[in-house]
C-alpha atoms as a PDB file:
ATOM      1  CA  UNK A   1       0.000   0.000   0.000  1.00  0.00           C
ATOM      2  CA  UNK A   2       1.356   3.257  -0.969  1.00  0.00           C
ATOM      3  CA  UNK A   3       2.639   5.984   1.539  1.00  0.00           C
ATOM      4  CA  UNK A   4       0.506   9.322   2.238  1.00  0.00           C
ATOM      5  CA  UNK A   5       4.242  10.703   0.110  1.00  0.00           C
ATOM      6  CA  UNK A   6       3.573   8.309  -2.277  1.00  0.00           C
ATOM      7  CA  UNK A   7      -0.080   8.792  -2.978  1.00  0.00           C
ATOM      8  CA  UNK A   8      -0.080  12.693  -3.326  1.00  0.00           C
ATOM      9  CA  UNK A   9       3.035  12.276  -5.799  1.00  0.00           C
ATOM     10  CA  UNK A  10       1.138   9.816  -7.514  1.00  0.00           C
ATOM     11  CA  UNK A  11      -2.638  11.927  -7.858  1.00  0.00           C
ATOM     12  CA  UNK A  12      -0.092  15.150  -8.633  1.00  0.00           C
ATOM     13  CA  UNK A  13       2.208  13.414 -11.709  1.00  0.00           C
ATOM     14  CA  UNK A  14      -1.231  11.931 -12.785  1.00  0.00           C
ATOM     15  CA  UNK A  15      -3.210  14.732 -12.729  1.00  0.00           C
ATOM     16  CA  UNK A  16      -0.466  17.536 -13.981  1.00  0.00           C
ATOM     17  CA  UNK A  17      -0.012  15.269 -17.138  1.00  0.00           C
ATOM     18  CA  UNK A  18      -3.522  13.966 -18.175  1.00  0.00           C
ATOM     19  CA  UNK A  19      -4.437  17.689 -18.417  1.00  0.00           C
ATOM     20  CA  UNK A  20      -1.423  18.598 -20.575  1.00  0.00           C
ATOM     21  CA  UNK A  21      -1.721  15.137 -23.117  1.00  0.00           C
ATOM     22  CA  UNK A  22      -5.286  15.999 -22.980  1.00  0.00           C
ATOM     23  CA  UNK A  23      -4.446  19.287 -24.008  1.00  0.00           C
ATOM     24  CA  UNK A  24      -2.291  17.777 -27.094  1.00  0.00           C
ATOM     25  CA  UNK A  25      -4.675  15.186 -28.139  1.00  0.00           C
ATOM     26  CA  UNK A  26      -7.330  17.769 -28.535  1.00  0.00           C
ATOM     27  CA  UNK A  27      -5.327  20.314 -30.515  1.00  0.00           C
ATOM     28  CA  UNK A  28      -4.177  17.160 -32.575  1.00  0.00           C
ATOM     29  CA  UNK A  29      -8.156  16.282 -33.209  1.00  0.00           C
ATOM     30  CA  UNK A  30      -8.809  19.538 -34.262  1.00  0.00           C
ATOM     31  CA  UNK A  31      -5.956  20.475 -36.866  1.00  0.00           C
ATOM     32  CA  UNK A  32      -6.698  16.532 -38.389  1.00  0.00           C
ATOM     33  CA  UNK A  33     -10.397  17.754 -38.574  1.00  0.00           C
ATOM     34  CA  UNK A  34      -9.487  21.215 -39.286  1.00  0.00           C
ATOM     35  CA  UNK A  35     -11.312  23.431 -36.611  1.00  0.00           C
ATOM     36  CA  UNK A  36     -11.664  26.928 -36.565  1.00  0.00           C
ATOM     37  CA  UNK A  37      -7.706  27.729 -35.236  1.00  0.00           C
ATOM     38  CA  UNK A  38      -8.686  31.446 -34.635  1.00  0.00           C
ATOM     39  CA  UNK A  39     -11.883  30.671 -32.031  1.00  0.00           C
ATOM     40  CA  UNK A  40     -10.398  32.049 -28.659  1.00  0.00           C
ATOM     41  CA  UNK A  41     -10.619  28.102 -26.851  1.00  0.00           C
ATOM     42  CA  UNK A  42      -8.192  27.228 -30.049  1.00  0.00           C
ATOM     43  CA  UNK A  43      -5.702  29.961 -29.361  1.00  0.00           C
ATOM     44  CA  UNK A  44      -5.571  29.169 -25.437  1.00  0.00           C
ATOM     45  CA  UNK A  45      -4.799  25.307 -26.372  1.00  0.00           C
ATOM     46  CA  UNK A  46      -2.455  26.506 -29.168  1.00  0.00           C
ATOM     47  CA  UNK A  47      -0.625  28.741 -26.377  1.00  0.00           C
ATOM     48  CA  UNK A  48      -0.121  25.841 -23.876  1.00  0.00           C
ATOM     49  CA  UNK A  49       0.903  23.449 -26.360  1.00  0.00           C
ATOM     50  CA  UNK A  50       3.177  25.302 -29.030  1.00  0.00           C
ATOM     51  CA  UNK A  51       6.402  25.105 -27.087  1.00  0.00           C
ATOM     52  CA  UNK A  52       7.197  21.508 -27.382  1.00  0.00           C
ATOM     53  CA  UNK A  53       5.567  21.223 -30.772  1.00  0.00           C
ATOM     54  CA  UNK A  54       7.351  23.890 -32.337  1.00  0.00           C
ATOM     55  CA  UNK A  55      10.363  22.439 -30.961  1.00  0.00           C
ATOM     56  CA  UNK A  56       9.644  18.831 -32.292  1.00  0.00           C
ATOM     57  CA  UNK A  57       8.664  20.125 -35.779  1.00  0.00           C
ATOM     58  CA  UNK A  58      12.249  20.812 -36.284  1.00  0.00           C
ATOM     59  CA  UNK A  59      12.994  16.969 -36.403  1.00  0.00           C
ATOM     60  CA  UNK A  60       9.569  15.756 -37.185  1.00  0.00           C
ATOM     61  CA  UNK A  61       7.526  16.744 -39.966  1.00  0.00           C
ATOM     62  CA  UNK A  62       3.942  15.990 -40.098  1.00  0.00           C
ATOM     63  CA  UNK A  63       2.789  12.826 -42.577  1.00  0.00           C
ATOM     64  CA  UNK A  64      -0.236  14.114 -44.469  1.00  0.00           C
ATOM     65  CA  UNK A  65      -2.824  15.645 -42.318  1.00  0.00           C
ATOM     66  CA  UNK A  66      -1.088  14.120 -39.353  1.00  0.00           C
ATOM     67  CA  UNK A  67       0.831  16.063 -36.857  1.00  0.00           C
ATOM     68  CA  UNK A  68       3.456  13.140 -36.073  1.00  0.00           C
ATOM     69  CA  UNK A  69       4.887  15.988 -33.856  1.00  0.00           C
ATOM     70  CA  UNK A  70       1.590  15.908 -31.174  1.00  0.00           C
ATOM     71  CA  UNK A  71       1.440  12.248 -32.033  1.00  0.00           C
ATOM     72  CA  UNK A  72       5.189  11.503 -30.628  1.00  0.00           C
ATOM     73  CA  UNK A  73       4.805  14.471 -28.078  1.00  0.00           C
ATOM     74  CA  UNK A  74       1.719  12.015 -26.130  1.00  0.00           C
ATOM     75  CA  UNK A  75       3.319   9.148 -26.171  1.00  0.00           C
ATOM     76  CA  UNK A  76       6.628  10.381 -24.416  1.00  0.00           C
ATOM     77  CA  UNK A  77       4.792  12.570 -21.899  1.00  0.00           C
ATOM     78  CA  UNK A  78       2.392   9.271 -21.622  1.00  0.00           C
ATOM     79  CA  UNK A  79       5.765   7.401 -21.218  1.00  0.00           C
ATOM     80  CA  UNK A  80       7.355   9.481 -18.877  1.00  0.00           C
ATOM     81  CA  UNK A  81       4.059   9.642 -16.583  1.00  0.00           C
ATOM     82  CA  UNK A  82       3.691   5.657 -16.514  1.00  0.00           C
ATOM     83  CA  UNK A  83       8.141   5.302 -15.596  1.00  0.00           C
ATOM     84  CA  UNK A  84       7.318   7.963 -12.578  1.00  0.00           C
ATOM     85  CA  UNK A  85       4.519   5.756 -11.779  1.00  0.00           C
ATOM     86  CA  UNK A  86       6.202   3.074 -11.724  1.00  0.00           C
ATOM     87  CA  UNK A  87       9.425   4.235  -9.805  1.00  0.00           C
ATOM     88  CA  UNK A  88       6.829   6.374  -7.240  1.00  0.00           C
ATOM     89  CA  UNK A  89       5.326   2.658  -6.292  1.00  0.00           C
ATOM     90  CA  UNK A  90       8.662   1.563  -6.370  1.00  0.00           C
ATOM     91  CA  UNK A  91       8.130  -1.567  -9.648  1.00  0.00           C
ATOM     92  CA  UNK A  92       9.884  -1.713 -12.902  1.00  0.00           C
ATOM     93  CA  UNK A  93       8.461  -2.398 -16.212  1.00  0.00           C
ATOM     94  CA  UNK A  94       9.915  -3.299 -19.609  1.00  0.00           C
ATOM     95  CA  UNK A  95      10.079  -0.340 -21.960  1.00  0.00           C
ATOM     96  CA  UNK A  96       7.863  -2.100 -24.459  1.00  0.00           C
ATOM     97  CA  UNK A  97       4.926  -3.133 -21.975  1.00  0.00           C
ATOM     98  CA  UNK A  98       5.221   0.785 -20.797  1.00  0.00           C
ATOM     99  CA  UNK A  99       5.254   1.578 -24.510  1.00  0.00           C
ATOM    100  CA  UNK A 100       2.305  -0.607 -25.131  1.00  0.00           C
ATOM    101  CA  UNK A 101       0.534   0.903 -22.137  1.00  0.00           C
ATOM    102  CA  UNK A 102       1.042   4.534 -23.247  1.00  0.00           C
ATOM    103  CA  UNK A 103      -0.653   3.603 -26.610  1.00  0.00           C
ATOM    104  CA  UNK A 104      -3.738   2.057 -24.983  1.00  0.00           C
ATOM    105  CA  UNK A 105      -3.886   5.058 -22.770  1.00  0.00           C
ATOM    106  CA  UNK A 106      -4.188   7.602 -25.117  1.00  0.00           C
ATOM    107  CA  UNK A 107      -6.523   5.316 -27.731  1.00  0.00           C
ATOM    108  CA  UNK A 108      -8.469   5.611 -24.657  1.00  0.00           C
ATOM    109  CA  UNK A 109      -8.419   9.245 -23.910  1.00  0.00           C
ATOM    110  CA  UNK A 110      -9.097  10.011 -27.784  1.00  0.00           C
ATOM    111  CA  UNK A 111     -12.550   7.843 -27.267  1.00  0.00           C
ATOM    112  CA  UNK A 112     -13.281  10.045 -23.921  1.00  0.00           C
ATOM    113  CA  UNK A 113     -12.601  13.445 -25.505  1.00  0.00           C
ATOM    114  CA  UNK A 114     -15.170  12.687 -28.223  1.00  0.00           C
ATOM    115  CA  UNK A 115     -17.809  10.979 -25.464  1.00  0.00           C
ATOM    116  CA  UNK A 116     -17.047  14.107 -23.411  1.00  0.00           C
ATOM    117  CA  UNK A 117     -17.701  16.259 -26.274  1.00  0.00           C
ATOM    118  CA  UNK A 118     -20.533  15.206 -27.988  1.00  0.00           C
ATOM    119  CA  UNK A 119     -22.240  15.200 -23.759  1.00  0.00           C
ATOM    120  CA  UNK A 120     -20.870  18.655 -23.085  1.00  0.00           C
ATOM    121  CA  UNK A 121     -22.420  20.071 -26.710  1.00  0.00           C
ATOM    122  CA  UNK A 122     -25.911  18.256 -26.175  1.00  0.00           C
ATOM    123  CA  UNK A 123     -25.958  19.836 -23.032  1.00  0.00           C
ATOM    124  CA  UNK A 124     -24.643  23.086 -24.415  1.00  0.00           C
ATOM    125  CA  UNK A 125     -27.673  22.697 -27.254  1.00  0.00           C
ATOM    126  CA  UNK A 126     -30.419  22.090 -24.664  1.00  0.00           C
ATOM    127  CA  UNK A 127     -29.616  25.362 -23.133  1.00  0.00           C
ATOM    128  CA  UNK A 128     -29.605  27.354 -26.122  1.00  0.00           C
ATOM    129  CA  UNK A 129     -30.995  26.132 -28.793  1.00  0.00           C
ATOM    130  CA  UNK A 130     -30.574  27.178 -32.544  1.00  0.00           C
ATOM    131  CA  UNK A 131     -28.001  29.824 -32.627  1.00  0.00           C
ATOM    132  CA  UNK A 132     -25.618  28.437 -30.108  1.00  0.00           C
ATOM    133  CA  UNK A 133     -22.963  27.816 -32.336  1.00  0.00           C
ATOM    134  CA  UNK A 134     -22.157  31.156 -33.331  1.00  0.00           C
ATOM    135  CA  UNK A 135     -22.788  32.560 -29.888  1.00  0.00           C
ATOM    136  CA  UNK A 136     -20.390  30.071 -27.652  1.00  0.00           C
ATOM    137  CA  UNK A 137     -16.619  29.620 -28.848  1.00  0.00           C
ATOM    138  CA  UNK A 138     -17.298  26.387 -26.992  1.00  0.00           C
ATOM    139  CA  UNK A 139     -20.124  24.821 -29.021  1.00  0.00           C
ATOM    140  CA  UNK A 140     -17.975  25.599 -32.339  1.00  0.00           C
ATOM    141  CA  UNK A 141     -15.333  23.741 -31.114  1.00  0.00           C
ATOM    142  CA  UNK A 142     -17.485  20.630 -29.821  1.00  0.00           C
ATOM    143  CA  UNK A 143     -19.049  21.136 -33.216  1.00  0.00           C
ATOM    144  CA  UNK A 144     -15.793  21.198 -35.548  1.00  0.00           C
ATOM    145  CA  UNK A 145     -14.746  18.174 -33.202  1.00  0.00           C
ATOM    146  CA  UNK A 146     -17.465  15.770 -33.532  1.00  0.00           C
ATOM    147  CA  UNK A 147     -19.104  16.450 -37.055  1.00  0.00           C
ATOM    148  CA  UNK A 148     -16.959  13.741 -38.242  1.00  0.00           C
ATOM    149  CA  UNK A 149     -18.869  11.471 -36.118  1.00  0.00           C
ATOM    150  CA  UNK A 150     -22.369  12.782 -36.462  1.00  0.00           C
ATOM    151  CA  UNK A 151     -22.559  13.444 -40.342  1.00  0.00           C
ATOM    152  CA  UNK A 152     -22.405   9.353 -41.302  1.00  0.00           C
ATOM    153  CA  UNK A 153     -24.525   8.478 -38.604  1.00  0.00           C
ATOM    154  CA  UNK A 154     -26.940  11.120 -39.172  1.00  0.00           C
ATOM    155  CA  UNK A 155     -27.168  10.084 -43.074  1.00  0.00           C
ATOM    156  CA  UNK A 156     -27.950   6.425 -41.345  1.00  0.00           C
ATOM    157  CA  UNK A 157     -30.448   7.334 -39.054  1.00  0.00           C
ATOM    158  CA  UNK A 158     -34.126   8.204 -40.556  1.00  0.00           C
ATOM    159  CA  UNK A 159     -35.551  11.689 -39.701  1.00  0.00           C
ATOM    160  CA  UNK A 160     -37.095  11.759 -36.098  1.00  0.00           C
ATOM    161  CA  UNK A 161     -38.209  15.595 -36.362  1.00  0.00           C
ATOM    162  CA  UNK A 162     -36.576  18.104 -33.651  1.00  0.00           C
ATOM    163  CA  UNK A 163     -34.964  15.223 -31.474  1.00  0.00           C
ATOM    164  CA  UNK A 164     -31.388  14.129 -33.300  1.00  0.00           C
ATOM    165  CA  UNK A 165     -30.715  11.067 -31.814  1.00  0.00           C
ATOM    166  CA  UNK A 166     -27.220  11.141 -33.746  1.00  0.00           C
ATOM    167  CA  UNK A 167     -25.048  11.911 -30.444  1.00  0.00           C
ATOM    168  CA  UNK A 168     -26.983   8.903 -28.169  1.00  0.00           C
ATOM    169  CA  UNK A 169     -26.024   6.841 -31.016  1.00  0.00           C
ATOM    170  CA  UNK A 170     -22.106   7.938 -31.613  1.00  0.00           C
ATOM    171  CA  UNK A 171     -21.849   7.510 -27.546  1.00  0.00           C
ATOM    172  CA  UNK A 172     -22.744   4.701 -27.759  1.00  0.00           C
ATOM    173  CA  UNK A 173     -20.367   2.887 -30.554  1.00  0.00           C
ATOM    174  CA  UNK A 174     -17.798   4.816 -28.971  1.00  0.00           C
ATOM    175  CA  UNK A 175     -18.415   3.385 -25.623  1.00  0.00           C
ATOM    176  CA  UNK A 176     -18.385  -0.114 -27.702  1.00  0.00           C
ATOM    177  CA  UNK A 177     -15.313   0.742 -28.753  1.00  0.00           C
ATOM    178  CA  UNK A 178     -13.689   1.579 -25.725  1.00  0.00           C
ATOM    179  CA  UNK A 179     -14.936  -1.757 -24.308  1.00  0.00           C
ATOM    180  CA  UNK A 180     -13.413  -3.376 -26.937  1.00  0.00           C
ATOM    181  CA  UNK A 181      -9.853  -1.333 -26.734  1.00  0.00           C
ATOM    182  CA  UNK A 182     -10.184  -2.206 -23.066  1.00  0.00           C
ATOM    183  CA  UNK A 183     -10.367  -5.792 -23.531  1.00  0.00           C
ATOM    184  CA  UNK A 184      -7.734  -5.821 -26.394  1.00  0.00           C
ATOM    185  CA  UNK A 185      -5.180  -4.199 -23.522  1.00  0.00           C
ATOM    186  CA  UNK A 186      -6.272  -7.270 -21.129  1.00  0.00           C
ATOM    187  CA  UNK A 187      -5.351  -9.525 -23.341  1.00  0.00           C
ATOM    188  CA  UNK A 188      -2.116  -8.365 -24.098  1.00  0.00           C
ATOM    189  CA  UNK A 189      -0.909  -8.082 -20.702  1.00  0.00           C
ATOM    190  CA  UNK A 190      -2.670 -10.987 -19.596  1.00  0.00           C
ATOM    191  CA  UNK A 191      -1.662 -13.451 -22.306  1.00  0.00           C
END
C-alpha cells in the first residue's frame, strides 16, 4: 500500500499530465479535422501546447494531415508519466509493456474526448438552442470536433423531427469501442 508521500506524488504526476496530453490530443483532433484555429478556446490550447511542438517540428515533420509531432509528443509525456509511476510505487516495467501501455492510454483518452464532447455540446444545445454555435466559442469547437462522427450516422439514421438522436447513437459505438480497446489491452498483458 502506498505511503501518504507516495499517494499525493502519484494523484499530482497523474493529474499535472492527463491535463497537458489531454491538451495535445485535442489540438491534434482539431488540426486533423481542421477546426476553426482562430476561435479564442483554439488559441488558449495553441498557447499551452506550441512550445514543445514547435520544438519537435524541427525533427519531425507531419505525414499528411497528421501532426506526427503531437502524435510523438503524447506518447513520451504518456511514457514518462507511466516510468514515474512506476518508480513512485517503487516496480519496474519493460520499456515495451510501458510503450504498449502509453498507446492504450491515449486510444483511450481520444474515445473520452469525443464521449465528453458530444455530452458537453448536447448539453450546451439544450440550453440554447438554434443559434448556439455562433454565440459560444465552446459549441464551435465541440461542433468542428465531432461532425466527423455525427454526419455518417446522421445520413444512417431516418428523420425523427426536432430530437437528433445522432449523439446517443455515436456515444454509444464509442463506448463499444472503448470496451473493446479495453479488452484488447487485457489480453495483451494478460496473455
Amino acid at each position: 500500500m502506498p505511503s501518504v508521500g507516495q499517494e499525493i506524488a502519484l494523484f499530482l504526476i497523474n493529474t499535472l499530465f492527463s491535463i497537458y496530453i489531454s491538451l495535445v490530443m485535442i489540438r491534434f483532433l482539431l488540426a486533423l479535422f481542421r477546426a476553426d484555429f482562430y476561435n479564442p478556446i483554439s488559441q488558449t490550447i495553441v498557447r499551452f501546447t506550441n512550445p514543445p511542438l514547435v520544438f519537435l517540428r524541427r525533427f519531425i515533420p507531419p505525414i499528411g494531415k497528421f501532426d506526427t509531432s503531437a502524435i510523438v509528443l503524447m506518447i513520451v509525456l504518456q511514457l514518462v508519466e507511466l516510468w514515474l509511476i512506476t518508480l513512485i510505487v517503487g516496480q519496474s516495467a519493460p520499456l515495451i509493456a510501458l510503450l504498449v501501455a502509453a498507446i492504450f492510454k491515449l486510444i483511450r483518452l481520444s474515445i473520452w474526448i469525443f464521449i465528453i464532447a458530444l455530452i458537453v455540446q448536447a448539453l450546451i444545445s439544450w440550453i440554447n438552442p438554434g443559434m448556439y454555435q455562433m454565440q459560444n466559442p465552446i459549441a464551435a469547437i465541440l461542433s468542428s470536433l465531432t461532425a466527423p462522427l455525427l454526419k455518417p450516422i446522421r445520413r444512417m439514421l431516418p428523420r425523427t423531427g426536432m430530437i437528433d438522436f445522432s449523439p446517443m447513437l455515436a456515444i454509444m459505438l464509442l463506448y463499444i469501442l472503448l470496451i473493446i480497446v479495453n479488452g484488447v489491452f487485457r489480453e495483451l498483458i494478460g496473455g
